[in-house]
N, C-alpha and C. Protein backbone atom coordinates (compact mmCIF):
# COMPACT_ATOMS: atom_id res chain seq x y z
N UNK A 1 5.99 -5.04 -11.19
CA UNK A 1 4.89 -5.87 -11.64
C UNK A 1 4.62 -5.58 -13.09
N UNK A 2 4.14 -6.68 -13.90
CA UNK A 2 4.10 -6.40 -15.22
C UNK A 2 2.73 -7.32 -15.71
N UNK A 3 2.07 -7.00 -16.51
CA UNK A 3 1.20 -8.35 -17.16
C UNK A 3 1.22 -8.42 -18.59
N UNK A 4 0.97 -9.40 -18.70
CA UNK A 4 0.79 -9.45 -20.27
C UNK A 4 -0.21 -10.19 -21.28
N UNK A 5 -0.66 -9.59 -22.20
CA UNK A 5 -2.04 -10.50 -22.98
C UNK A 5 -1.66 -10.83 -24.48
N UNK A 6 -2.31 -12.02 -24.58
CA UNK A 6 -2.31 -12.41 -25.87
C UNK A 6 -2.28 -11.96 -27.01
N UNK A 7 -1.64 -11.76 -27.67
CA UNK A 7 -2.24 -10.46 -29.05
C UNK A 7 -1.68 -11.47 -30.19
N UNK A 8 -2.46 -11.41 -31.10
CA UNK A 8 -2.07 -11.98 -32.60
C UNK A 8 -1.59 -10.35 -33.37
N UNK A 9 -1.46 -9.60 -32.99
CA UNK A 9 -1.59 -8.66 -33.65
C UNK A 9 0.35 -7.80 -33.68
N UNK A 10 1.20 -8.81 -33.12
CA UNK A 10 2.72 -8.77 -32.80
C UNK A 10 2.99 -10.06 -33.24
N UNK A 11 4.40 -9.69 -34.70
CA UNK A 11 4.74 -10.79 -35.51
C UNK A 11 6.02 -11.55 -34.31
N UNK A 12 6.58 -12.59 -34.20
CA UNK A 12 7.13 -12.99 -33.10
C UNK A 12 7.76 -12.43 -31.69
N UNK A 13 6.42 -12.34 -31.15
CA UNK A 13 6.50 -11.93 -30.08
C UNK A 13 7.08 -10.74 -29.22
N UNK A 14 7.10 -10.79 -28.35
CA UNK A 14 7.56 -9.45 -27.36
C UNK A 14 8.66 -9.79 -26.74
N UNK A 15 9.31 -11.07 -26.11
CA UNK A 15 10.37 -11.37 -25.51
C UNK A 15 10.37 -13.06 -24.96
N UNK A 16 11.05 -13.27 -24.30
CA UNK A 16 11.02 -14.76 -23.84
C UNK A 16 11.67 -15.21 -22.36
N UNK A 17 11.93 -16.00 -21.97
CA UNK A 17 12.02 -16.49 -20.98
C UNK A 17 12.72 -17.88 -21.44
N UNK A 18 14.27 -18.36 -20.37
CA UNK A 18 14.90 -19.40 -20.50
C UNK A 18 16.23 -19.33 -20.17
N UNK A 19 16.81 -18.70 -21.74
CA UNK A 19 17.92 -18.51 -22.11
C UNK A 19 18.24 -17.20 -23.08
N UNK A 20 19.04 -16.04 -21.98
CA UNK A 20 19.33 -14.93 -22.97
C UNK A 20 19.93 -15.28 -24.60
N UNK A 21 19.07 -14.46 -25.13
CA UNK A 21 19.54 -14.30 -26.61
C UNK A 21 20.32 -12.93 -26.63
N UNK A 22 21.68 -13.29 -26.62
CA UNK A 22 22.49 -12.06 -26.62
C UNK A 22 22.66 -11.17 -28.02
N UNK A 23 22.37 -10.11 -27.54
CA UNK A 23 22.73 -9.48 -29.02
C UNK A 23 24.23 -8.93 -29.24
N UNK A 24 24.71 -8.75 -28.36
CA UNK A 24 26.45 -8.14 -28.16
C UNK A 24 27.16 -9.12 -27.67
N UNK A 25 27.05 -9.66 -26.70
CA UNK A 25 28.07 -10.81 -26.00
C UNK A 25 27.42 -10.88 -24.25
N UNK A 26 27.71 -12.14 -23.76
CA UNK A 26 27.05 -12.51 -23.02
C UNK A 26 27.62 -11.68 -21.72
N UNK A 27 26.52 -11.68 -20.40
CA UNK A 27 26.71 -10.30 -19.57
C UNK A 27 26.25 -10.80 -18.33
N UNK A 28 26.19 -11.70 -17.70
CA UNK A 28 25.22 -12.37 -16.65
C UNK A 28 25.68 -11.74 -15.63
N UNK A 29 25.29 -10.37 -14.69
CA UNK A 29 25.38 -9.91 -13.55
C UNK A 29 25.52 -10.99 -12.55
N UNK A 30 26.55 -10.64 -11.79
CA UNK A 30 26.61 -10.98 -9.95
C UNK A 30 26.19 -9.81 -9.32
N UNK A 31 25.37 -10.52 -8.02
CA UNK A 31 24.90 -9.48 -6.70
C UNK A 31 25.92 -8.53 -6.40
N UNK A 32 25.56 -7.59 -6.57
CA UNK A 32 26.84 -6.74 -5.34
C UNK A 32 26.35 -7.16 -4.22
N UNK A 33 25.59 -7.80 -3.55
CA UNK A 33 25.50 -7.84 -2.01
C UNK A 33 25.95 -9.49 -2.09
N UNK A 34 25.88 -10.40 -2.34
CA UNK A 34 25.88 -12.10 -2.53
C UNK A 34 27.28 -12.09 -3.20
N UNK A 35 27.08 -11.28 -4.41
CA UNK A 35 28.41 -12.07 -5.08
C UNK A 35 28.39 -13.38 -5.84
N UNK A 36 26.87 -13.64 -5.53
CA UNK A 36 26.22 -14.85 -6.72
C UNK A 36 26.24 -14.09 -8.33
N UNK A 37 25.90 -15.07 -9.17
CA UNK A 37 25.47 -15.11 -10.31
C UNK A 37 23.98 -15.28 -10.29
N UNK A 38 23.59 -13.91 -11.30
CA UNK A 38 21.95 -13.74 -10.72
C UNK A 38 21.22 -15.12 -11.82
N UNK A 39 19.82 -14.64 -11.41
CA UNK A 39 19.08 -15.89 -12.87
C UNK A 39 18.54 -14.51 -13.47
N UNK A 40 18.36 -15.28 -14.66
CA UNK A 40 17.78 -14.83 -15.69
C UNK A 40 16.33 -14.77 -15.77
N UNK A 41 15.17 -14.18 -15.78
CA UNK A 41 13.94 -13.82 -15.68
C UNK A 41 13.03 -14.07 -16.82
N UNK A 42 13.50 -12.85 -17.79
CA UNK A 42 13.25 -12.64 -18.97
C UNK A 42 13.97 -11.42 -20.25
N UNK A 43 13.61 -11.42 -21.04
CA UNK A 43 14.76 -10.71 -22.07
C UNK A 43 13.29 -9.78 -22.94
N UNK A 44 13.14 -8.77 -23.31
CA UNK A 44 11.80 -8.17 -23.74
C UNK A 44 12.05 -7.38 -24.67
N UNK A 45 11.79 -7.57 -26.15
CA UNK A 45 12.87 -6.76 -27.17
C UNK A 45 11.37 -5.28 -27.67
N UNK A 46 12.59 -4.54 -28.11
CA UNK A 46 11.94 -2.89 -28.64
C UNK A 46 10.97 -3.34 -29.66
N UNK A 47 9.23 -3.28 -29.27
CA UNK A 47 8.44 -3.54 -30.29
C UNK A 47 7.60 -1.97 -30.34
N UNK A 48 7.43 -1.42 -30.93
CA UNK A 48 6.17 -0.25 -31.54
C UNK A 48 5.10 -0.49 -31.41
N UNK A 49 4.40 0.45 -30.77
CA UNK A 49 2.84 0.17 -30.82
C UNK A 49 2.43 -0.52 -29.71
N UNK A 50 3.49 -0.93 -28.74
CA UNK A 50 2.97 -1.63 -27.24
C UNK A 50 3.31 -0.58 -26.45
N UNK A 51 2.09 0.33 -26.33
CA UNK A 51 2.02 1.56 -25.29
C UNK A 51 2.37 1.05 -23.73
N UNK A 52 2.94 2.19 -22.96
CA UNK A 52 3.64 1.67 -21.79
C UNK A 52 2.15 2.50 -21.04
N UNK A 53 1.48 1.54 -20.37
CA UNK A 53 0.29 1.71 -19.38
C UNK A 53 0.93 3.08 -18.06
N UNK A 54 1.59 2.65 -17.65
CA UNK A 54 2.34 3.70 -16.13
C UNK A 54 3.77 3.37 -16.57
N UNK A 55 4.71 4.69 -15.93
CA UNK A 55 5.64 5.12 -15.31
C UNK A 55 6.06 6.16 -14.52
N UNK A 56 7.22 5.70 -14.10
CA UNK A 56 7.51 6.97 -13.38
C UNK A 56 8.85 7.66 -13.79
N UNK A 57 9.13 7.44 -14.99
CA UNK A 57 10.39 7.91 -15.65
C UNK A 57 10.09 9.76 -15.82
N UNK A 58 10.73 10.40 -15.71
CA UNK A 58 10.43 11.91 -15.90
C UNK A 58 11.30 12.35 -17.09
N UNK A 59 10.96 12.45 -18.36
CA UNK A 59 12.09 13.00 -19.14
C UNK A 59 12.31 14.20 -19.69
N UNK A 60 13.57 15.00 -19.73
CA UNK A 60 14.44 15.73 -19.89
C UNK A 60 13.40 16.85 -20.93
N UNK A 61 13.15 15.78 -21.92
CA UNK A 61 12.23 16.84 -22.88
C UNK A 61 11.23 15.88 -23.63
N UNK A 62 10.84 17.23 -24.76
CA UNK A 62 9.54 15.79 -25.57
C UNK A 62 10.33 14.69 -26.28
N UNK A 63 11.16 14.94 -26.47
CA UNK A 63 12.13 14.04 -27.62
C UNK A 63 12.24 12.76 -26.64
N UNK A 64 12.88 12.95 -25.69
CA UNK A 64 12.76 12.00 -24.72
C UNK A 64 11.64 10.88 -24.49
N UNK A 65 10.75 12.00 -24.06
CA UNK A 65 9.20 11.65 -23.43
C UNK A 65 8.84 10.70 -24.54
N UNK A 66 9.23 10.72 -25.62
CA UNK A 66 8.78 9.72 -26.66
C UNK A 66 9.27 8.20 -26.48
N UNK A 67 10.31 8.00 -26.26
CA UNK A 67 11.20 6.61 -25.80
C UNK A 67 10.27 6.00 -24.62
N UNK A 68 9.22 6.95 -23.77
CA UNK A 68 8.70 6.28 -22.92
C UNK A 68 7.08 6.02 -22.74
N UNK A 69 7.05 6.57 -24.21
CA UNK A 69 5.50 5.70 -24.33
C UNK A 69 4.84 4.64 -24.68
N UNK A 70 6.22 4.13 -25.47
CA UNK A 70 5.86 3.01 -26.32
C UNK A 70 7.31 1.64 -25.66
N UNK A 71 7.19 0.55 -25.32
CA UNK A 71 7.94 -0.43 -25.11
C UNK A 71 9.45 0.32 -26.32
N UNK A 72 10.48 0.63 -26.09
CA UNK A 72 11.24 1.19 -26.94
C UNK A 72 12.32 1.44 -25.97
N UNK A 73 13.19 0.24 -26.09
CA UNK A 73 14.92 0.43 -25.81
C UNK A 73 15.77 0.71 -26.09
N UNK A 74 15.49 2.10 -26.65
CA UNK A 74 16.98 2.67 -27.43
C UNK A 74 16.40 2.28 -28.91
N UNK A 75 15.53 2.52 -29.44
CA UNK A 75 15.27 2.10 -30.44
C UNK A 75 15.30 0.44 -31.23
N UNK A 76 16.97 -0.19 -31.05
CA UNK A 76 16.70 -1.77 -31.25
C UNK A 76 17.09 -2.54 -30.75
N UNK A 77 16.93 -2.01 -29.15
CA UNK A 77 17.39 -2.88 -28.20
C UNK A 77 16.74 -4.12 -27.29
N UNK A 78 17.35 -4.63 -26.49
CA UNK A 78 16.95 -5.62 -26.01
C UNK A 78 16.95 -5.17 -24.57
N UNK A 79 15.76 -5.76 -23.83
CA UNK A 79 15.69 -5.37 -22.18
C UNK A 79 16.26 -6.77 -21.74
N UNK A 80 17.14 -6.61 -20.63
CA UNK A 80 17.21 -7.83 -20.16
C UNK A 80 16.86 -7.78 -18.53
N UNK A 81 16.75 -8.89 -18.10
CA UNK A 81 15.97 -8.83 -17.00
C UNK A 81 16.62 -9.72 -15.93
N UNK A 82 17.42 -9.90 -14.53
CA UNK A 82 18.17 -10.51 -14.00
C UNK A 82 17.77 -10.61 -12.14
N UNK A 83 17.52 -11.65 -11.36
CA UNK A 83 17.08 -11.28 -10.01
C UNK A 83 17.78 -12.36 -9.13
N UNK A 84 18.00 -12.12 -8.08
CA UNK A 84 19.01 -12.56 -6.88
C UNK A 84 17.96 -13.12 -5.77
N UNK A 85 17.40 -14.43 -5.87
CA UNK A 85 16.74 -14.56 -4.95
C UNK A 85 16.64 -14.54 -3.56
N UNK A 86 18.02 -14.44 -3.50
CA UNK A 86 18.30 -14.86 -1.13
C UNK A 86 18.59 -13.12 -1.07
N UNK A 87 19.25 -12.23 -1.60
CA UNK A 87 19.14 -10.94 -1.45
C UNK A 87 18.21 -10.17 -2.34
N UNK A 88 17.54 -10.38 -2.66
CA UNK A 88 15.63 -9.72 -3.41
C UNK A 88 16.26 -8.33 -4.27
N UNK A 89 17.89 -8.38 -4.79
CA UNK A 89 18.27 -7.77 -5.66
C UNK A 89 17.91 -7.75 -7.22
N UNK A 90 17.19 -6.94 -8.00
CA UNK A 90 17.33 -7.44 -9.37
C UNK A 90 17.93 -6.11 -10.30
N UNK A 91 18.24 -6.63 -11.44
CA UNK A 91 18.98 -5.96 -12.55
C UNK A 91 18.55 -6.35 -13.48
N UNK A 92 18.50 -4.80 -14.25
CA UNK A 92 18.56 -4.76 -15.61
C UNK A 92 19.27 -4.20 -16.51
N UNK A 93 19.03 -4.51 -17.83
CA UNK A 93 19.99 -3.45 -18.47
C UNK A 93 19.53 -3.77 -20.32
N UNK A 94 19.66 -3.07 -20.43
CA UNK A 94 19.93 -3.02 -22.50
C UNK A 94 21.20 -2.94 -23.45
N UNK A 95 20.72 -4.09 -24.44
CA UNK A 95 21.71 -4.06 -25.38
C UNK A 95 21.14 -4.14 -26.79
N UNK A 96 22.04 -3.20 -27.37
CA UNK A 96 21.35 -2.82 -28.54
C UNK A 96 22.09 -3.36 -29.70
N UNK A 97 22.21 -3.31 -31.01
CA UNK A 97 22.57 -3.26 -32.33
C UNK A 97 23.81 -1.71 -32.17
């Protein structure tokens, strides 16, 4: 579950919904259980300063622990977001610069 609010205060936006904007080359997961081609959800790129409310990531050390406070995919990456509706499978993954 995720929500999200309006902010003027983030210069184009946080991510989108439609059509992946690939940053490496295009990647569209199939189910391992279906064997379909999943859909696409949404794509949510590395912005600063959008503190992450909860997780449950546990990291290794502080250096770490830093990547998980703030929306931050590897520094300039892209989240992508992928779900299998008849098997309630979803995937993700990042691609970066």
């Amino acid at each position: 579950k995720f929500k999200t609010e309006l902010s003027s205060e983030i210069d184009y936006g946080i991510g989108h919904t439609g059509i992946p904007n690939w940053i490496q080359y295009p990647d569209i997961p199939r189910c391992p259980r279906t064997n379909k081609t999943m859909k696409f959800v949404c794509q949510l790129r590395s912005v600063v300063g959008i503190e992450v409310k909860e997780s449950n990531v546990v990291a290794s050390s502080d250096f770490m622990a830093s990547y998980f406070k703030e929306m931050n995919f590897w520094g300039d990456g892209d989240l992508y977001v992928f779900f299998e509706p008849t098997s309630k499978i979803a995937c993700y993954f990042i691609q970066n610069t």
